[in-house]
C-alpha atoms as a PDB file:
ATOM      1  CA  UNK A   1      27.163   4.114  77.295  1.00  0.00           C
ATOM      2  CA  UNK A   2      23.619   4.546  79.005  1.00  0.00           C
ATOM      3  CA  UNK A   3      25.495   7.354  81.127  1.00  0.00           C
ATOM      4  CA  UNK A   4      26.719   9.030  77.788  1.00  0.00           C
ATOM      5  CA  UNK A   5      22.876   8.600  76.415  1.00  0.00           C
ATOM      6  CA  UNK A   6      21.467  10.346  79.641  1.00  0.00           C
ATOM      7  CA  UNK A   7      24.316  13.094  79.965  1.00  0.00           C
ATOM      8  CA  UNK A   8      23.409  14.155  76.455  1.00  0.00           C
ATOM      9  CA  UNK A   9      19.567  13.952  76.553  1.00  0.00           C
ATOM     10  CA  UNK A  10      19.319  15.685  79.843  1.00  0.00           C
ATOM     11  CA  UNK A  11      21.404  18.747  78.148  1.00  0.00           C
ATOM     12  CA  UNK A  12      19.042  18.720  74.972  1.00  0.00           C
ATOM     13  CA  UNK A  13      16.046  18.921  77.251  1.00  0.00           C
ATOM     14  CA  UNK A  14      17.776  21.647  79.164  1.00  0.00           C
ATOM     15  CA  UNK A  15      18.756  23.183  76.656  1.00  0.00           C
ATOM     16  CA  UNK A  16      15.286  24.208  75.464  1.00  0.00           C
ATOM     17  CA  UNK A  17      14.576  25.605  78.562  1.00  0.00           C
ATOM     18  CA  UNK A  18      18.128  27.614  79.194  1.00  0.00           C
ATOM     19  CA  UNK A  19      16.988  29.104  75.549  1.00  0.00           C
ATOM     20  CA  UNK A  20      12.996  30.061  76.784  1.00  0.00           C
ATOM     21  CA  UNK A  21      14.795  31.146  79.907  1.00  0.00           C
ATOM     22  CA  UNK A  22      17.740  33.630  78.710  1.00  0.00           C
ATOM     23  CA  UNK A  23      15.571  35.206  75.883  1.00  0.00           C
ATOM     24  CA  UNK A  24      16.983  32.956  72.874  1.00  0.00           C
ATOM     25  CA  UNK A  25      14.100  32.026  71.271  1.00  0.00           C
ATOM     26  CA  UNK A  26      14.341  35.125  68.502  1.00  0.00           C
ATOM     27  CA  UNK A  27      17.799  33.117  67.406  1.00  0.00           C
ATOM     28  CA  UNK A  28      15.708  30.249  66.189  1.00  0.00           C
ATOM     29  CA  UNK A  29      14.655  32.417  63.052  1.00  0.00           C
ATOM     30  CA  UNK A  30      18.231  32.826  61.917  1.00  0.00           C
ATOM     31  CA  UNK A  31      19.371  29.347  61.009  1.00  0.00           C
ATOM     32  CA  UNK A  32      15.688  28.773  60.140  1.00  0.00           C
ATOM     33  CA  UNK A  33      15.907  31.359  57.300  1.00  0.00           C
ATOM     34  CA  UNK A  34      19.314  30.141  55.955  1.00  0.00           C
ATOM     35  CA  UNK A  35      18.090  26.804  55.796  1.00  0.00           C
ATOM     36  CA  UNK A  36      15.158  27.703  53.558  1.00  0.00           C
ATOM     37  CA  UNK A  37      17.362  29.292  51.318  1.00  0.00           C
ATOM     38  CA  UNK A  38      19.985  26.810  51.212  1.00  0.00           C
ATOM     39  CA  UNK A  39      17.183  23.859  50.972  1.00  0.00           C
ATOM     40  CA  UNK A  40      15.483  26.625  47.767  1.00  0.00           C
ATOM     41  CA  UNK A  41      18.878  26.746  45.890  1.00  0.00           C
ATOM     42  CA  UNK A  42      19.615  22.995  46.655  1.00  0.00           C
ATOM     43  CA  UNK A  43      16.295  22.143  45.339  1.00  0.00           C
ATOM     44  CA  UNK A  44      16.390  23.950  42.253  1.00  0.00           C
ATOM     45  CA  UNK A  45      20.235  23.256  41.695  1.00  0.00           C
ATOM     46  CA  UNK A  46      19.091  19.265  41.944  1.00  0.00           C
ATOM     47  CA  UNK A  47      16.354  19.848  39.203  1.00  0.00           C
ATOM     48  CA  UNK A  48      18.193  21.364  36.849  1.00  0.00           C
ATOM     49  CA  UNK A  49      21.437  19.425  37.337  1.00  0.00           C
ATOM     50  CA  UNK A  50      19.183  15.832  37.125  1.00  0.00           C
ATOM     51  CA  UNK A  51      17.457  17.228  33.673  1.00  0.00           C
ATOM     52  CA  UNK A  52      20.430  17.901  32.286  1.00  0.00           C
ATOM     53  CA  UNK A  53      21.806  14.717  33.172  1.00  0.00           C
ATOM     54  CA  UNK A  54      18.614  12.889  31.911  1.00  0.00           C
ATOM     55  CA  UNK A  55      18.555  14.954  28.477  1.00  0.00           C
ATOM     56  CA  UNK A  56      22.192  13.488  28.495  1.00  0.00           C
ATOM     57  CA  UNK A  57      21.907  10.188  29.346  1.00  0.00           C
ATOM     58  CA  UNK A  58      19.153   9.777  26.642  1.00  0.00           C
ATOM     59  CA  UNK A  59      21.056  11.699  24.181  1.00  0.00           C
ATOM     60  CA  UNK A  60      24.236   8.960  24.838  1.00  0.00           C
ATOM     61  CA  UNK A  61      22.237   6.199  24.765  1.00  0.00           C
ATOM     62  CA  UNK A  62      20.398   6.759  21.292  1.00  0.00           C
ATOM     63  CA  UNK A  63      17.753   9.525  22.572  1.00  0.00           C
ATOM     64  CA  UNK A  64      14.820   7.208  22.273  1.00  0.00           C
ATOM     65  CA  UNK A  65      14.208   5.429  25.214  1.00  0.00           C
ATOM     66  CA  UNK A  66      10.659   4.309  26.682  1.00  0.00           C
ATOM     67  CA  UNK A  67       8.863   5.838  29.563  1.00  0.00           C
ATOM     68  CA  UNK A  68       9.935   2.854  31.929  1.00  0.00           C
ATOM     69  CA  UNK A  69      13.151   3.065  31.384  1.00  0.00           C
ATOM     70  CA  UNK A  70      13.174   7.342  31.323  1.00  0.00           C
ATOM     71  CA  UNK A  71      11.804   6.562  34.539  1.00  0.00           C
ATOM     72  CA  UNK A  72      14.149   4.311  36.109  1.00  0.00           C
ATOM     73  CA  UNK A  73      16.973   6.332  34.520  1.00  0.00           C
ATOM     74  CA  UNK A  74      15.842   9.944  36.410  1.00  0.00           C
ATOM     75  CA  UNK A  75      14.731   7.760  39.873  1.00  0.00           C
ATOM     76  CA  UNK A  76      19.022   6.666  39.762  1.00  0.00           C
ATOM     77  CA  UNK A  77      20.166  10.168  38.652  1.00  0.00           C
ATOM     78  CA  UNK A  78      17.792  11.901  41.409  1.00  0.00           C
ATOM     79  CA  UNK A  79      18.619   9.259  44.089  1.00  0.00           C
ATOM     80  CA  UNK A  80      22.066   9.844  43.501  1.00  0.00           C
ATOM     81  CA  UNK A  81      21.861  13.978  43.807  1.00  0.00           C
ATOM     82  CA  UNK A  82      19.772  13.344  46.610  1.00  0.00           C
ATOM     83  CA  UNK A  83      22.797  11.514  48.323  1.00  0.00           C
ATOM     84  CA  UNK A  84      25.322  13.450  47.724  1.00  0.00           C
ATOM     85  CA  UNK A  85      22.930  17.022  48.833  1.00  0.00           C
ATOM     86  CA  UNK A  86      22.622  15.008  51.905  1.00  0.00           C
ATOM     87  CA  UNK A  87      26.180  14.810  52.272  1.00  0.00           C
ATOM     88  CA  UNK A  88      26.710  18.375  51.786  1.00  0.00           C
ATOM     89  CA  UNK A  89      24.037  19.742  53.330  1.00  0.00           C
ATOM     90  CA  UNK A  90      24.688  19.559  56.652  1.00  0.00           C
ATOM     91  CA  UNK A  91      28.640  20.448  55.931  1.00  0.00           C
ATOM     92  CA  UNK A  92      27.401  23.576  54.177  1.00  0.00           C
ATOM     93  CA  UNK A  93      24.654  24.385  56.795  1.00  0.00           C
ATOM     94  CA  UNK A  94      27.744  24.264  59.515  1.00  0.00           C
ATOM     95  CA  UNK A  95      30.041  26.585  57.235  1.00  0.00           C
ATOM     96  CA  UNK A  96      27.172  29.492  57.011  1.00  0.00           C
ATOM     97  CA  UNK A  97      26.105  28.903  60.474  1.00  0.00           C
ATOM     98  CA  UNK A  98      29.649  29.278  61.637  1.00  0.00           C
ATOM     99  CA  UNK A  99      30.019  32.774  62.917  1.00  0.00           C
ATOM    100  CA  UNK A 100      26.265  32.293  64.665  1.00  0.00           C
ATOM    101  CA  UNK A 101      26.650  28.991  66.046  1.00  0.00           C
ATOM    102  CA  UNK A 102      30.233  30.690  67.500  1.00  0.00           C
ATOM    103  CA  UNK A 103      28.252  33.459  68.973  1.00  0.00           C
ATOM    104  CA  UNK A 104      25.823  31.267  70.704  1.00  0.00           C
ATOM    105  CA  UNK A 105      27.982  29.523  72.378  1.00  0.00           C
ATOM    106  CA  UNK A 106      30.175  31.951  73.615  1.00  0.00           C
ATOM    107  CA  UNK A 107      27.121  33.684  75.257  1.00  0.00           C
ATOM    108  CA  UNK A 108      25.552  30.405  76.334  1.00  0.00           C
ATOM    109  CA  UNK A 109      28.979  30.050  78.660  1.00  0.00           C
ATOM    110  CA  UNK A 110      28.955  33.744  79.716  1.00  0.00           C
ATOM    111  CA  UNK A 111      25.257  32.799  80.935  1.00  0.00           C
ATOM    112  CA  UNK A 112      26.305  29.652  82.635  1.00  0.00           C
ATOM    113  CA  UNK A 113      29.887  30.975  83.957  1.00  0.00           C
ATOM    114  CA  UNK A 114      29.344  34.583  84.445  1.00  0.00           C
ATOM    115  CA  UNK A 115      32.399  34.882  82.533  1.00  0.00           C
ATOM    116  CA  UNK A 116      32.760  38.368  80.020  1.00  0.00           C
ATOM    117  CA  UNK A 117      34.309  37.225  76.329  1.00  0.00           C
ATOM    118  CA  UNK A 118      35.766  40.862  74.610  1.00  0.00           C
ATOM    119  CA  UNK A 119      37.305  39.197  71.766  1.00  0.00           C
ATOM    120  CA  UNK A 120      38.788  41.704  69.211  1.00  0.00           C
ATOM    121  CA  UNK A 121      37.704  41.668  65.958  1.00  0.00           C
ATOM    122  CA  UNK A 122      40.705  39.769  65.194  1.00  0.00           C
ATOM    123  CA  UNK A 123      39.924  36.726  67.089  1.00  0.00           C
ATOM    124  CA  UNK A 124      36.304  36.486  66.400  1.00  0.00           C
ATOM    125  CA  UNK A 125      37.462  36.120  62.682  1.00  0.00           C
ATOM    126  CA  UNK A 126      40.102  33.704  63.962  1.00  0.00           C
ATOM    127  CA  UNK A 127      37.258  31.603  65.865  1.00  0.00           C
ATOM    128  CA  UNK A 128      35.174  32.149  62.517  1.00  0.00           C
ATOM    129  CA  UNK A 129      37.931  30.433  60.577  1.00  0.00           C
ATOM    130  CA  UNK A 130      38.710  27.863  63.126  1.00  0.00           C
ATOM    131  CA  UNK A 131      35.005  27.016  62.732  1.00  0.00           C
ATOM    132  CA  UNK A 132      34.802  27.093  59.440  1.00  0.00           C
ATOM    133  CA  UNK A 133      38.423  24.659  58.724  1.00  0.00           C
ATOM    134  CA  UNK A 134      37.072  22.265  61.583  1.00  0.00           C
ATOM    135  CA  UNK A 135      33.784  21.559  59.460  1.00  0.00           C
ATOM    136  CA  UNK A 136      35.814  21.312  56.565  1.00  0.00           C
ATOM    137  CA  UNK A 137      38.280  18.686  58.005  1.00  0.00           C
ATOM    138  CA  UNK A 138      35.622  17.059  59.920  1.00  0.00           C
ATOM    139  CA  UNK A 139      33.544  16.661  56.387  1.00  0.00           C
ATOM    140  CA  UNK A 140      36.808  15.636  54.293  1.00  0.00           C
ATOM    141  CA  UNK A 141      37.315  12.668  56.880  1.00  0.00           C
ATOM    142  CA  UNK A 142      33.530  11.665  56.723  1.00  0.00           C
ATOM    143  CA  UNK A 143      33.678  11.533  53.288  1.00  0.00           C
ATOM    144  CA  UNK A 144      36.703   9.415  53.311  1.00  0.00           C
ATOM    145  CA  UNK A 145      34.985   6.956  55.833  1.00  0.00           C
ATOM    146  CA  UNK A 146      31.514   7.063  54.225  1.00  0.00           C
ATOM    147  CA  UNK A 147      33.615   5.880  50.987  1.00  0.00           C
ATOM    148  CA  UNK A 148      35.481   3.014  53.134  1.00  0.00           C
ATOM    149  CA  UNK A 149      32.071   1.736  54.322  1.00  0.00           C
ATOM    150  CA  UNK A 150      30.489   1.550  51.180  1.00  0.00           C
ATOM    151  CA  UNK A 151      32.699  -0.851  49.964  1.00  0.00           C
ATOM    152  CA  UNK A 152      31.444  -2.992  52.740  1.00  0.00           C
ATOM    153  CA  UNK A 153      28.064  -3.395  49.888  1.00  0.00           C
ATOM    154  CA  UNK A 154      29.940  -6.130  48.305  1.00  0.00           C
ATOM    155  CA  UNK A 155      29.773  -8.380  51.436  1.00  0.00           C
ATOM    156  CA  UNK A 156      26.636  -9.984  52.302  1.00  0.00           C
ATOM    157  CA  UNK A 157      25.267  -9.841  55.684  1.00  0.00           C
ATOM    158  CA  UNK A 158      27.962  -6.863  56.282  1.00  0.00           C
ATOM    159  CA  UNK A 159      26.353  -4.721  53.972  1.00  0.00           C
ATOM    160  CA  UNK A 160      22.880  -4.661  55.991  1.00  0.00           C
ATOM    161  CA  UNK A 161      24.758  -2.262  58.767  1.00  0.00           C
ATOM    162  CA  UNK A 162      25.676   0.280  55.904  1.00  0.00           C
ATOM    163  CA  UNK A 163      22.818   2.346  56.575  1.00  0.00           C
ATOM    164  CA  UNK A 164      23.579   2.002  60.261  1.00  0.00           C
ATOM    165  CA  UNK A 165      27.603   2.487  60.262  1.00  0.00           C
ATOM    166  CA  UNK A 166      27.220   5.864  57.911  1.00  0.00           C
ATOM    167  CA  UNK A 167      24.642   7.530  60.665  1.00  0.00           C
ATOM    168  CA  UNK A 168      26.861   6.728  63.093  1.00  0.00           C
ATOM    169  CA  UNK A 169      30.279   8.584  60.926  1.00  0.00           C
ATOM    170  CA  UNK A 170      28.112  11.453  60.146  1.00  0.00           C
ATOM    171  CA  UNK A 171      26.715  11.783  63.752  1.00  0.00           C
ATOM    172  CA  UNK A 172      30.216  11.665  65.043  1.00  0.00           C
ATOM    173  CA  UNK A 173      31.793  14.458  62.839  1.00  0.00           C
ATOM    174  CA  UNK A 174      28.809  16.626  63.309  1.00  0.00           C
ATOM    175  CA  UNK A 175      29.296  16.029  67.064  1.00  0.00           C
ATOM    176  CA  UNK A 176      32.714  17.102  67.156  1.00  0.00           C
ATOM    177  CA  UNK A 177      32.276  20.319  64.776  1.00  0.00           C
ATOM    178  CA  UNK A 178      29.873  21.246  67.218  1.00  0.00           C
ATOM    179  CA  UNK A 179      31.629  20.930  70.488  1.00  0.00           C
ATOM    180  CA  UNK A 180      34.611  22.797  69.249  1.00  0.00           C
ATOM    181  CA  UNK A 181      32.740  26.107  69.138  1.00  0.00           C
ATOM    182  CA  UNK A 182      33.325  25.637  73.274  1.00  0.00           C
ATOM    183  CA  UNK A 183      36.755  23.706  73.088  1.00  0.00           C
ATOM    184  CA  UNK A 184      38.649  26.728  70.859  1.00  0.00           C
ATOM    185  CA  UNK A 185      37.767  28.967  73.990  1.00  0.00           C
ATOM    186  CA  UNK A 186      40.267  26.998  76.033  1.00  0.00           C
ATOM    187  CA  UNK A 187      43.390  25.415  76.257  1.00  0.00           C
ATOM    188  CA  UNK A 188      44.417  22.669  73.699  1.00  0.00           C
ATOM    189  CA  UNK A 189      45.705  20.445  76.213  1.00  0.00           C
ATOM    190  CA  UNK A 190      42.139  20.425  77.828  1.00  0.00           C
ATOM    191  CA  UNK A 191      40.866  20.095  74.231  1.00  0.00           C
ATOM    192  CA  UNK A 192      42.673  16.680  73.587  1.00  0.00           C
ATOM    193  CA  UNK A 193      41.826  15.492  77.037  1.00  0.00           C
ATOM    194  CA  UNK A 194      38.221  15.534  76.376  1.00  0.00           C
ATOM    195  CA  UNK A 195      38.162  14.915  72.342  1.00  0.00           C
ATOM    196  CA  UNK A 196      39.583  11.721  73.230  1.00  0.00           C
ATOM    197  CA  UNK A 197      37.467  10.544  76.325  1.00  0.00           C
ATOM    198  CA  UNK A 198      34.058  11.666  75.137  1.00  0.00           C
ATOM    199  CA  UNK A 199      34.168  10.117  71.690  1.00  0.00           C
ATOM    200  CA  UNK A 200      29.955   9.036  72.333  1.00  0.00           C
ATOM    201  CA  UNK A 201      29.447  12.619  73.390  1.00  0.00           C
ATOM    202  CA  UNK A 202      30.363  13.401  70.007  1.00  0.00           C
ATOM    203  CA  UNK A 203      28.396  10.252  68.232  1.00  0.00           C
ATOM    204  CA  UNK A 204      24.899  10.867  70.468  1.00  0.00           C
ATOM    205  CA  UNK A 205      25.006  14.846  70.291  1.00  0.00           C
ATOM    206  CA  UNK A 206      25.294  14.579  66.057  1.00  0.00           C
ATOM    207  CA  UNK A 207      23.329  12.280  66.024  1.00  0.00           C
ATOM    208  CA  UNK A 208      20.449  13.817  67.552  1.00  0.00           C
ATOM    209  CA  UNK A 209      21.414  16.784  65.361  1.00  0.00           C
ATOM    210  CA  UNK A 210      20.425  14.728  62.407  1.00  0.00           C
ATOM    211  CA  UNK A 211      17.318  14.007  63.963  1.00  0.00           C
ATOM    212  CA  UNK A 212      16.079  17.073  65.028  1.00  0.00           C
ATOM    213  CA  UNK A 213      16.698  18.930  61.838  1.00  0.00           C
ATOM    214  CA  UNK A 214      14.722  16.184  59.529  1.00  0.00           C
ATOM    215  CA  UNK A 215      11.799  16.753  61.980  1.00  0.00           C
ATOM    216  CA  UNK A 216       9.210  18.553  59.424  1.00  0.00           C
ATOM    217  CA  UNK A 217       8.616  22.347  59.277  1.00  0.00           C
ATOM    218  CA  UNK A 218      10.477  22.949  62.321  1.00  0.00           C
ATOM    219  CA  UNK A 219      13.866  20.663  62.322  1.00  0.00           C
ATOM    220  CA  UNK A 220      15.778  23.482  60.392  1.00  0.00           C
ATOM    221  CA  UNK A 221      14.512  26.324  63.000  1.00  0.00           C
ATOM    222  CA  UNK A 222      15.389  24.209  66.513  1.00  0.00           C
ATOM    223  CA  UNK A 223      18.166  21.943  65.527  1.00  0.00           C
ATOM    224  CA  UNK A 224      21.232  24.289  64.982  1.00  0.00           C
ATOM    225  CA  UNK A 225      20.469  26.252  67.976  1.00  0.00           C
ATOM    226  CA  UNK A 226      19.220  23.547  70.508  1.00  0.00           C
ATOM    227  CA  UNK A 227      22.559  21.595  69.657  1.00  0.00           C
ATOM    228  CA  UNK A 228      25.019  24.642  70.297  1.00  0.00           C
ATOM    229  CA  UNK A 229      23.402  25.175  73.395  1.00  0.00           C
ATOM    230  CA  UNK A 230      23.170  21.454  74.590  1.00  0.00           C
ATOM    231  CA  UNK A 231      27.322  20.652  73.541  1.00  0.00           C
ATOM    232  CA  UNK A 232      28.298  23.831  74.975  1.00  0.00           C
ATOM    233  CA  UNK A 233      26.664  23.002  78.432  1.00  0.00           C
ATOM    234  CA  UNK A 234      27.829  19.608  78.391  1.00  0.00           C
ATOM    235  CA  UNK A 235      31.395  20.455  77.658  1.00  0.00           C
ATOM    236  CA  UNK A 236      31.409  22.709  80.300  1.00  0.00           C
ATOM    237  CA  UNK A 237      30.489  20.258  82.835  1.00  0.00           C
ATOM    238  CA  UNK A 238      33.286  17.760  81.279  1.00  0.00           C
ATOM    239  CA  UNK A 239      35.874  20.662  81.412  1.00  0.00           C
ATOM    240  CA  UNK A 240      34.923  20.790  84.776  1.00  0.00           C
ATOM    241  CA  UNK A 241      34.633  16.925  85.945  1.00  0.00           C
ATOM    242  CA  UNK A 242      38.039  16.870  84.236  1.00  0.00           C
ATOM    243  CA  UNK A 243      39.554  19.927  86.141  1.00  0.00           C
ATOM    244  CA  UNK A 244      38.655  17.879  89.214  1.00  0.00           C
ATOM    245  CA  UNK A 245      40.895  14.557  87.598  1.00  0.00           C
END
C-alpha cells in the first residue's frame, strides 16, 4: 500500500510540473469557470428548493411553528440538499468536463509517448460518450454502495467508520472515471488487466481529487486538470510495467 501511496503522490507532484512545463497552465481556467457556474446554479437551485420545502413543511405541520423549531427544521432540509449536491456534484462536474478532461489526456500521452492521436470526429464523440456512460455507471454504483453503508448507522461502533467507508467509495469511483480517459485509448484486455490490479490506484488518485478540489478559491481551478494529468502518467507507466509481465 505505501508503494501505491508514493506511485500516486510522486505523479501529482509531477504532474504540476509536466503542466508548467508543456504550456498547460491556460487549461486551468476552463474547469475553473464551469465550476463557478455549476457551484452558482447549485447554490441558488439549493435556496430555492430548501424554501420551498420549509414554506411546505410549515404549511403541513399547521404553519405556525416557533423560531427554534423553523430553525432546526431548515438546518435538516439544508443538510440534506447539501448531501445529496455533494453527491452530484462531482458526477456532474465529470459529465461537463468530459470532452476536456478526454482532450487532456490524450495530449498529456502524445507529450509523454511522442505518439500522434488523429481521431475522426466520429471517435472523439465515441470517447466523449464512453466518458460520459463511465461517470454515469461509476456514479449509479456509488450511489448504490453509499446506500448499503448507510445502513451500517444502525450498528453502534460500526457506524463511526461511515464517514470514513463513503470517502473511500467515492474516491474509488472518481479514481476509476478518471483513469479511463487513458484506458479507452487501448486495448480492453490491457484495460481489465490493470482495472483489476490497481484497485488503490483508483482509491488514492480520487481521493486526492476530493481533496484538492475542496481546497478554497483554487480546488475547482487545479483539481480536474492536475488529476487527468497525474492518472494518465501513472497508467502509462502500469501499461508499461505490465507489457513487461
Amino acid at each position: 500500500m505505501l508503494k501505491e501511496i508514493n506511485f500516486t503522490f510522486n505523479n501529482y507532484m509531477k504532474a504540476f510540473k509536466f503542466i508548467g512545463q508543456n504550456n498547460l497552465k491556460k487549461f486551468y481556467l476552463i474547469p475553473g469557470i464551469i465550476n463557478i457556474i455549476l457551484i452558482t446554479l447549485f447554490y441558488f437551485l439549493s435556496r430555492f428548493i430548501g424554501g420551498t420545502l420549509v414554506e411546505f413543511a410549515g404549511n403541513l405541520l399547521g404553519g405556525d411553528l416557533n423560531s427554534f423549531i423553523q430553525f432546526i427544521l431548515k438546518f435538516i432540509i439544508y443538510l440534506t440538499i447539501f448531501a445529496i449536491y455533494y453527491l452530484l456534484y462531482k458526477t456532474l462536474i465529470l459529465i461537463v468536463l468530459s470532452p476536456f478532461l478526454s482532450y487532456i489526456s490524450e495530449r498529456t500521452e502524445s507529450i509523454i509517448t511522442g505518439k500522434e492521436f488523429n481521431f475522426s470526429f466520429k471517435e472523439n464523440l465515441y470517447f466523449i460518450k464512453r466518458g460520459i456512460v463511465v461517470t454515469v455507471k461509476s456514479f449509479l454504483r456509488e450511489f448504490v454502495m453509499t446506500c448499503i453503508i448507510l445502513l451500517l448507522f444502525f450498528i453502534p461502533l460500526v457506524n463511526t467508520a461511515i464517514p470514513v467507508l463513503l470517502f473511500m467509495v467515492q474516491s474509488y469511483y472518481i479514481g476509476f472515471s478518471f483513469i479511463d480517459y487513458t484506458l479507452e485509448r487501448h486495448d480492453f484486455e490491457t484495460g481489465t488487466t490493470i482495472i483489476r490490479k490497481n484497485y488503490l490506484f483508483f482509491l488514492i488518485n480520487g481521493g486526492l481529487f476530493t481533496i484538492l478540489l475542496f481546497i478554497p478559491l483554487i480546488g475547482i481551478f487545479i483539481a480536474p486538470l492536475a488529476t487527468v494529468v497525474a492518472t494518465t502518467t501513472g497508467t502509462l507507466e502500469l501499461i508499461e510495467e505490465n507489457k513487461k509481465g
